[in-house]
PDB file of N, CA and C in Angstrom:
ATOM      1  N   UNK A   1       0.834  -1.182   0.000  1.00  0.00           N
ATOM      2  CA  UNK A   1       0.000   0.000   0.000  1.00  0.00           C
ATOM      3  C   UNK A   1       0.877   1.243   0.000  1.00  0.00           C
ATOM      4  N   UNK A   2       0.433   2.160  -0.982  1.00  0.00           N
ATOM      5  CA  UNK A   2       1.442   3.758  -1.551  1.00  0.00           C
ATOM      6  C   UNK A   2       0.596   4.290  -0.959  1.00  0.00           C
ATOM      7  N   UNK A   3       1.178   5.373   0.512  1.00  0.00           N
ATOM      8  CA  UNK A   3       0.332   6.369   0.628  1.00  0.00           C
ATOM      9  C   UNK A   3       1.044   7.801   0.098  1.00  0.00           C
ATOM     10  N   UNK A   4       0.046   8.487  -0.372  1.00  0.00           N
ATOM     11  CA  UNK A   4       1.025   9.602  -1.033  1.00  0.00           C
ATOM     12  C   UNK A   4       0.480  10.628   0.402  1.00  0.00           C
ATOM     13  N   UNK A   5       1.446  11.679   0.461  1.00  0.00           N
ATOM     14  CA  UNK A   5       2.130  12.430   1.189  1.00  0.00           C
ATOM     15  C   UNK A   5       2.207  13.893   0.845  1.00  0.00           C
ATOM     16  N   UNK A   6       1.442  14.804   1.489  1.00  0.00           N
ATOM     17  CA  UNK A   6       1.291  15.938   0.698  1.00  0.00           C
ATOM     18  C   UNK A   6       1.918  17.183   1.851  1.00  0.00           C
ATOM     19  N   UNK A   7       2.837  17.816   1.621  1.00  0.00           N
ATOM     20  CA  UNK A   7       3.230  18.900   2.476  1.00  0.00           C
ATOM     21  C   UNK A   7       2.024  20.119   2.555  1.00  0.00           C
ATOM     22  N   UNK A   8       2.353  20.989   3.274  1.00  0.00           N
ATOM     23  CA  UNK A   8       1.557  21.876   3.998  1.00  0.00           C
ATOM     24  C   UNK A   8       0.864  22.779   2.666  1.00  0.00           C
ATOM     25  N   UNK A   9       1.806  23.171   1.476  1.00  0.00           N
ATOM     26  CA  UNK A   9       1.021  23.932   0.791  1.00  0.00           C
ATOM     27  C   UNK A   9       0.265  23.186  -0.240  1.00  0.00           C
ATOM     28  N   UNK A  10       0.753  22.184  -0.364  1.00  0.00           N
ATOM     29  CA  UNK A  10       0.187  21.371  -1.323  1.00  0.00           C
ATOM     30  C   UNK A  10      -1.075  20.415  -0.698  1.00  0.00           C
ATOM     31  N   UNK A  11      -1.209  20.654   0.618  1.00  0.00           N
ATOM     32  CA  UNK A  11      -2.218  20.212   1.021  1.00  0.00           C
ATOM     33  C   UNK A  11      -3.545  21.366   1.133  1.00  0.00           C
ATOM     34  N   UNK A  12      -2.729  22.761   0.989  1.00  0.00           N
ATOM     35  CA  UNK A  12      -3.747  23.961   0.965  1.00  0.00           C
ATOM     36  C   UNK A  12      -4.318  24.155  -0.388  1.00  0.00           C
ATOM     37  N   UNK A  13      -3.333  23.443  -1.489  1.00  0.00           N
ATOM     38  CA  UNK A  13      -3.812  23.883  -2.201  1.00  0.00           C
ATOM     39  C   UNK A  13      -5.303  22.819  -2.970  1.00  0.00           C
ATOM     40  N   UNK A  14      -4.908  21.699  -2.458  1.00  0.00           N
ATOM     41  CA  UNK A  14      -5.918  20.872  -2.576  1.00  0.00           C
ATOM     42  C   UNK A  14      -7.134  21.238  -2.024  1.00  0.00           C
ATOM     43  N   UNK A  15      -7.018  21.730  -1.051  1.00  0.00           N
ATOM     44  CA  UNK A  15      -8.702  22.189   0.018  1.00  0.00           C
ATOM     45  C   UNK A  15      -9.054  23.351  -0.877  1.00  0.00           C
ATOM     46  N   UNK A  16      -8.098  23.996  -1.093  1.00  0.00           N
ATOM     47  CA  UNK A  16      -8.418  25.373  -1.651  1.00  0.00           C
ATOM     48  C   UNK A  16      -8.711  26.380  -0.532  1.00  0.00           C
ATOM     49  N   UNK A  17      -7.957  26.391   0.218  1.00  0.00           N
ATOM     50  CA  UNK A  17      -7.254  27.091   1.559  1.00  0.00           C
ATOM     51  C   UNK A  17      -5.875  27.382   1.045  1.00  0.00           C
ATOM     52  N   UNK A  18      -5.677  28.431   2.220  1.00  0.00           N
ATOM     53  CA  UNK A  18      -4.381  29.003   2.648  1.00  0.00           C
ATOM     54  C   UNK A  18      -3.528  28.405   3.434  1.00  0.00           C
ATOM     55  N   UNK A  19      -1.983  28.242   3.346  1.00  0.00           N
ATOM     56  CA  UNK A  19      -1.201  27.618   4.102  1.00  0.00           C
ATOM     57  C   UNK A  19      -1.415  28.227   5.840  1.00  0.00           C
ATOM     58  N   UNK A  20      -1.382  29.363   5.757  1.00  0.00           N
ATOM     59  CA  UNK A  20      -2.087  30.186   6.926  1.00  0.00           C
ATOM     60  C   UNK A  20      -3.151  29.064   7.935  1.00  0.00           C
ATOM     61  N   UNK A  21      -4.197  29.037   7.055  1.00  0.00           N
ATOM     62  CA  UNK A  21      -5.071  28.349   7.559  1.00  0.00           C
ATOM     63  C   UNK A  21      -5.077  26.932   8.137  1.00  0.00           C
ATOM     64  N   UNK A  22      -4.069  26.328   7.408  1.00  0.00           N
ATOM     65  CA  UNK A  22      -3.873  24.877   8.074  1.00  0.00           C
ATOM     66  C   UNK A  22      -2.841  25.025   9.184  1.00  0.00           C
ATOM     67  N   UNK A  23      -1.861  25.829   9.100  1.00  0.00           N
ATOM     68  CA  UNK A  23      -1.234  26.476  10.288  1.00  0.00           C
ATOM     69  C   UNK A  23      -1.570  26.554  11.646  1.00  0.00           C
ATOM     70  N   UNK A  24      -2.762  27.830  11.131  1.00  0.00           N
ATOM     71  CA  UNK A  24      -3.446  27.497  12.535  1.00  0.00           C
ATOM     72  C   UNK A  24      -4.158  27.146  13.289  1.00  0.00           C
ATOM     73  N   UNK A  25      -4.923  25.865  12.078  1.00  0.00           N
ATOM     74  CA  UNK A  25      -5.455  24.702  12.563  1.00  0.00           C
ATOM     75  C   UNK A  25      -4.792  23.657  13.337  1.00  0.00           C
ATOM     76  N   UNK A  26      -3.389  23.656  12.574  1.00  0.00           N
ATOM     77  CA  UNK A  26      -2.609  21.936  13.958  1.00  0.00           C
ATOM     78  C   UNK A  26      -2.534  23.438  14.974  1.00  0.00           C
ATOM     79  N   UNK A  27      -2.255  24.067  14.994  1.00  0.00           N
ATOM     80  CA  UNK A  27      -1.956  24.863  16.454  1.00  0.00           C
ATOM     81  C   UNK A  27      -3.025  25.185  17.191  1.00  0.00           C
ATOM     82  N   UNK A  28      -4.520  24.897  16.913  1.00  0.00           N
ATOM     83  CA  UNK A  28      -5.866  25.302  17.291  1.00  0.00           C
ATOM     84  C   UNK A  28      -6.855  23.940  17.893  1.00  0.00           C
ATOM     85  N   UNK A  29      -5.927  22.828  17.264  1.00  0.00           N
ATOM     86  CA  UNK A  29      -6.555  21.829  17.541  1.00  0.00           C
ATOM     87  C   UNK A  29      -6.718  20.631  16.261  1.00  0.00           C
ATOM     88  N   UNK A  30      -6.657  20.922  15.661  1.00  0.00           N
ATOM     89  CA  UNK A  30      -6.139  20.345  14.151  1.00  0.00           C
ATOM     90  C   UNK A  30      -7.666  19.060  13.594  1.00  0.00           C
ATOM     91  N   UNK A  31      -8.274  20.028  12.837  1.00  0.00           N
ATOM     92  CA  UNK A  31      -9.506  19.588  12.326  1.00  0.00           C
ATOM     93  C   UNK A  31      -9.376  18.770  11.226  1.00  0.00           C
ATOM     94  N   UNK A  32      -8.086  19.259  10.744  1.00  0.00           N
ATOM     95  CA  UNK A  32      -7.667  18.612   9.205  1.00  0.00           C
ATOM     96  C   UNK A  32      -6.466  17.803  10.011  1.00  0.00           C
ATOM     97  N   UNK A  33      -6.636  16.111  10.099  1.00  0.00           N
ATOM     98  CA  UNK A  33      -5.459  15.432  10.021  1.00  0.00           C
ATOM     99  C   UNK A  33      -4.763  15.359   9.818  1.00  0.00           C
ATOM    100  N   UNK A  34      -3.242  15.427  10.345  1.00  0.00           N
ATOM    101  CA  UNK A  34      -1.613  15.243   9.516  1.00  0.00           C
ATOM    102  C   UNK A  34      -0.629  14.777  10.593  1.00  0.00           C
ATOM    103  N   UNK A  35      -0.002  14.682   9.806  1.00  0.00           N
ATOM    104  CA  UNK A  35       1.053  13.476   9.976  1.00  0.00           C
ATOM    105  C   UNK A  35       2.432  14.226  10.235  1.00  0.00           C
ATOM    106  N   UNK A  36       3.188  14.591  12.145  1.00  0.00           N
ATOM    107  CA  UNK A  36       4.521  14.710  11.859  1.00  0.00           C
ATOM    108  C   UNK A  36       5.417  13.945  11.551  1.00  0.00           C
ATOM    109  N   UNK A  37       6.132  14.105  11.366  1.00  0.00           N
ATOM    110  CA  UNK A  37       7.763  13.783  10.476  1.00  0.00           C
ATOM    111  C   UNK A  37       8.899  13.632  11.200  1.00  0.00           C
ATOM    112  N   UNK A  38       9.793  13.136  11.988  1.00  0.00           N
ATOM    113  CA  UNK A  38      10.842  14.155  12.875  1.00  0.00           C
ATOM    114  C   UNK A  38      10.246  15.204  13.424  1.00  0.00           C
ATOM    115  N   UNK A  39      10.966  15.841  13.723  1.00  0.00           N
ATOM    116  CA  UNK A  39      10.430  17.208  14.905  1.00  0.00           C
ATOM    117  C   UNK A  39       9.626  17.925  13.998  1.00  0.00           C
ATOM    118  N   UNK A  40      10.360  18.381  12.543  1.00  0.00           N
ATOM    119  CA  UNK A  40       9.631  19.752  11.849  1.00  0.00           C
ATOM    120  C   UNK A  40       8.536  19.200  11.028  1.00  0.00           C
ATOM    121  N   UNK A  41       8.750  17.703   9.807  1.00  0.00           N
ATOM    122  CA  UNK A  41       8.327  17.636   8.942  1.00  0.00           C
ATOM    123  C   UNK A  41       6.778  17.181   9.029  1.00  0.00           C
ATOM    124  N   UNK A  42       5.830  17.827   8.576  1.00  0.00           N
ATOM    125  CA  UNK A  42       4.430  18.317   8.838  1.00  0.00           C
ATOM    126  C   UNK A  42       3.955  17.409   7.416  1.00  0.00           C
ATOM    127  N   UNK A  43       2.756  16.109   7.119  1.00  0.00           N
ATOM    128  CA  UNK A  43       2.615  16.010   6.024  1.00  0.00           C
ATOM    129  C   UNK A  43       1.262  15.432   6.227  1.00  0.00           C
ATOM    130  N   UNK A  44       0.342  15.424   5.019  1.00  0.00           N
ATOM    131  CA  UNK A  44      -1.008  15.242   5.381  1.00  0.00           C
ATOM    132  C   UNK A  44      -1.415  14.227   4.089  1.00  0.00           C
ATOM    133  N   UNK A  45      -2.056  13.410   4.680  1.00  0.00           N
ATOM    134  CA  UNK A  45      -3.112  11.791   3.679  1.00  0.00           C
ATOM    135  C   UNK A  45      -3.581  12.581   2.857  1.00  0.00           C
ATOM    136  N   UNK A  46      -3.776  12.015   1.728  1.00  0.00           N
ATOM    137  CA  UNK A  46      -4.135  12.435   0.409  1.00  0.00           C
ATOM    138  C   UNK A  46      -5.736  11.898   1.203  1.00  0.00           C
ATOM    139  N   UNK A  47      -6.290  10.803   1.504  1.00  0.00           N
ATOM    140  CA  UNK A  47      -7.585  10.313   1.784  1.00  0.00           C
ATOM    141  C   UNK A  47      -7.980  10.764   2.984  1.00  0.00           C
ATOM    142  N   UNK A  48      -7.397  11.473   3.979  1.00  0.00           N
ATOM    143  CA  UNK A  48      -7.640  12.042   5.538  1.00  0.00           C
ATOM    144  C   UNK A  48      -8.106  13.289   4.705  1.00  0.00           C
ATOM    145  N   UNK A  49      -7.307  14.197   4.118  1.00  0.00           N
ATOM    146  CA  UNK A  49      -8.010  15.094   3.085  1.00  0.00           C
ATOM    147  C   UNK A  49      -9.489  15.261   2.574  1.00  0.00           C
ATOM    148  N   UNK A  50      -9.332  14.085   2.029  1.00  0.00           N
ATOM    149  CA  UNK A  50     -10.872  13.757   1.345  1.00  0.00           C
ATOM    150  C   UNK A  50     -11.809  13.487   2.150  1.00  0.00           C
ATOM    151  N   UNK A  51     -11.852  12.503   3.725  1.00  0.00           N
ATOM    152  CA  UNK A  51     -12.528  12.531   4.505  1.00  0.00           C
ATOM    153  C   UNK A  51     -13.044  14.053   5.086  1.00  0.00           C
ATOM    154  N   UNK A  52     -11.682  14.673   5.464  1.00  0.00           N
ATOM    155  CA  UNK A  52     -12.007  16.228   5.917  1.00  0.00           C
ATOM    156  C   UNK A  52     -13.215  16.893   4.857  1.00  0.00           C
ATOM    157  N   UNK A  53     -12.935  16.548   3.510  1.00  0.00           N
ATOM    158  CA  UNK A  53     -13.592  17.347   2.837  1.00  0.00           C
ATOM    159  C   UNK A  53     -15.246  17.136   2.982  1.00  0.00           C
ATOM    160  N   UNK A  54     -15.541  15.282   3.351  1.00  0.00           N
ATOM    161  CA  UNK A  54     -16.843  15.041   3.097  1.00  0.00           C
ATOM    162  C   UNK A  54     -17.562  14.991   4.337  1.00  0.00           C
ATOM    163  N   UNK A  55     -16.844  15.288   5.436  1.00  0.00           N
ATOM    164  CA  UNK A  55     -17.049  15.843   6.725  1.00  0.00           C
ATOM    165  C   UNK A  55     -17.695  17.325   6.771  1.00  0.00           C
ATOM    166  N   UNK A  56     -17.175  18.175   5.840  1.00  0.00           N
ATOM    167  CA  UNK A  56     -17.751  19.281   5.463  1.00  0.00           C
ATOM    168  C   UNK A  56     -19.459  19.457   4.901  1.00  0.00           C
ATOM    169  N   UNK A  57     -19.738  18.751   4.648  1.00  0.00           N
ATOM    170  CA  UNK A  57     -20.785  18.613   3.533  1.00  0.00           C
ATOM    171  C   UNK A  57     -21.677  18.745   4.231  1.00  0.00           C
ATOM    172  N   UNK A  58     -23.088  19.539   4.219  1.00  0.00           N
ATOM    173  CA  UNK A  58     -23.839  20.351   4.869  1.00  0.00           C
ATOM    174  C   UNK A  58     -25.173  20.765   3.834  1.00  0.00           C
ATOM    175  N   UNK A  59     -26.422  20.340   4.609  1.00  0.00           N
ATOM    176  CA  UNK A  59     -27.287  20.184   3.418  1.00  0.00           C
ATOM    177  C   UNK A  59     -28.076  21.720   3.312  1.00  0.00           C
ATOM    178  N   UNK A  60     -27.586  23.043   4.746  1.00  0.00           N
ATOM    179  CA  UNK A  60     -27.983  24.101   4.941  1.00  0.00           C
ATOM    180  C   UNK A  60     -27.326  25.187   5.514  1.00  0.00           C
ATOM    181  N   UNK A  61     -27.409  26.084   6.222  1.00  0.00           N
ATOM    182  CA  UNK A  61     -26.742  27.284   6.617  1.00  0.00           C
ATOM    183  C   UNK A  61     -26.879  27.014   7.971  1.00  0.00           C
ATOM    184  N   UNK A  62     -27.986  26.394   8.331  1.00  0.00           N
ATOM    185  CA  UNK A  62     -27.902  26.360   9.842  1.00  0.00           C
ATOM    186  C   UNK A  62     -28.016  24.556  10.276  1.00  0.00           C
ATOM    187  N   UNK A  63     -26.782  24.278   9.386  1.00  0.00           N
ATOM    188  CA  UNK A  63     -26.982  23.011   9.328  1.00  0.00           C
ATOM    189  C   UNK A  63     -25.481  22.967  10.159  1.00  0.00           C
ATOM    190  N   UNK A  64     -25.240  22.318  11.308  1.00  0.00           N
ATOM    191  CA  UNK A  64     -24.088  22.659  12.285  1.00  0.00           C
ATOM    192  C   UNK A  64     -22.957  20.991  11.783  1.00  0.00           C
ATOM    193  N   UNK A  65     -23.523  20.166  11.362  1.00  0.00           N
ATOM    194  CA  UNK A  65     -23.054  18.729  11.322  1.00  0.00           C
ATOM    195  C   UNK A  65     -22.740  17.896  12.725  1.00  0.00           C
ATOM    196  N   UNK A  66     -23.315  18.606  13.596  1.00  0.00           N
ATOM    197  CA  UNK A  66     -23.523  17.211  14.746  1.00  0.00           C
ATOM    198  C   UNK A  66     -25.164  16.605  14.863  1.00  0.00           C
ATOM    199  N   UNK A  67     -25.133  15.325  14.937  1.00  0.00           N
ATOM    200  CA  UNK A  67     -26.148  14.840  14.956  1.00  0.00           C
ATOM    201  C   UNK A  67     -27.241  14.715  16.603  1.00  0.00           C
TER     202      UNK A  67
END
């Protein structure tokens, strides 16, 4: 099994977010899954991604996603 491996901007750029934003998400509590490395190296699931994304999905405005 290949898991591919996406660094911080290339994981922003997939969401279609700002590196900013995933920033200060692992420092906020980290909503979007990732993966450290050694001390610095920060890298995030191509499919933890995609989960994040369909975690999003919301059928209204005052639609909060807890059940």
């Amino acid at each position: 099994m290949q898991t591919q491996l996406l660094n911080t901007t290339q994981a922003a750029h997939y969401l279609g977010l700002s590196k900013a934003f995933l920033e200060r998400d692992r420092w906020a509590g980290a909503r979007v899954p990732f993966i450290k490395i050694g001390s610095r190296a920060v890298r995030y699931r191509l499919q933890d991604l995609e989960y994040y994304i369909e975690s999003c999905i919301r059928k209204s405005t005052s639609d909060t996603g807890r059940k």
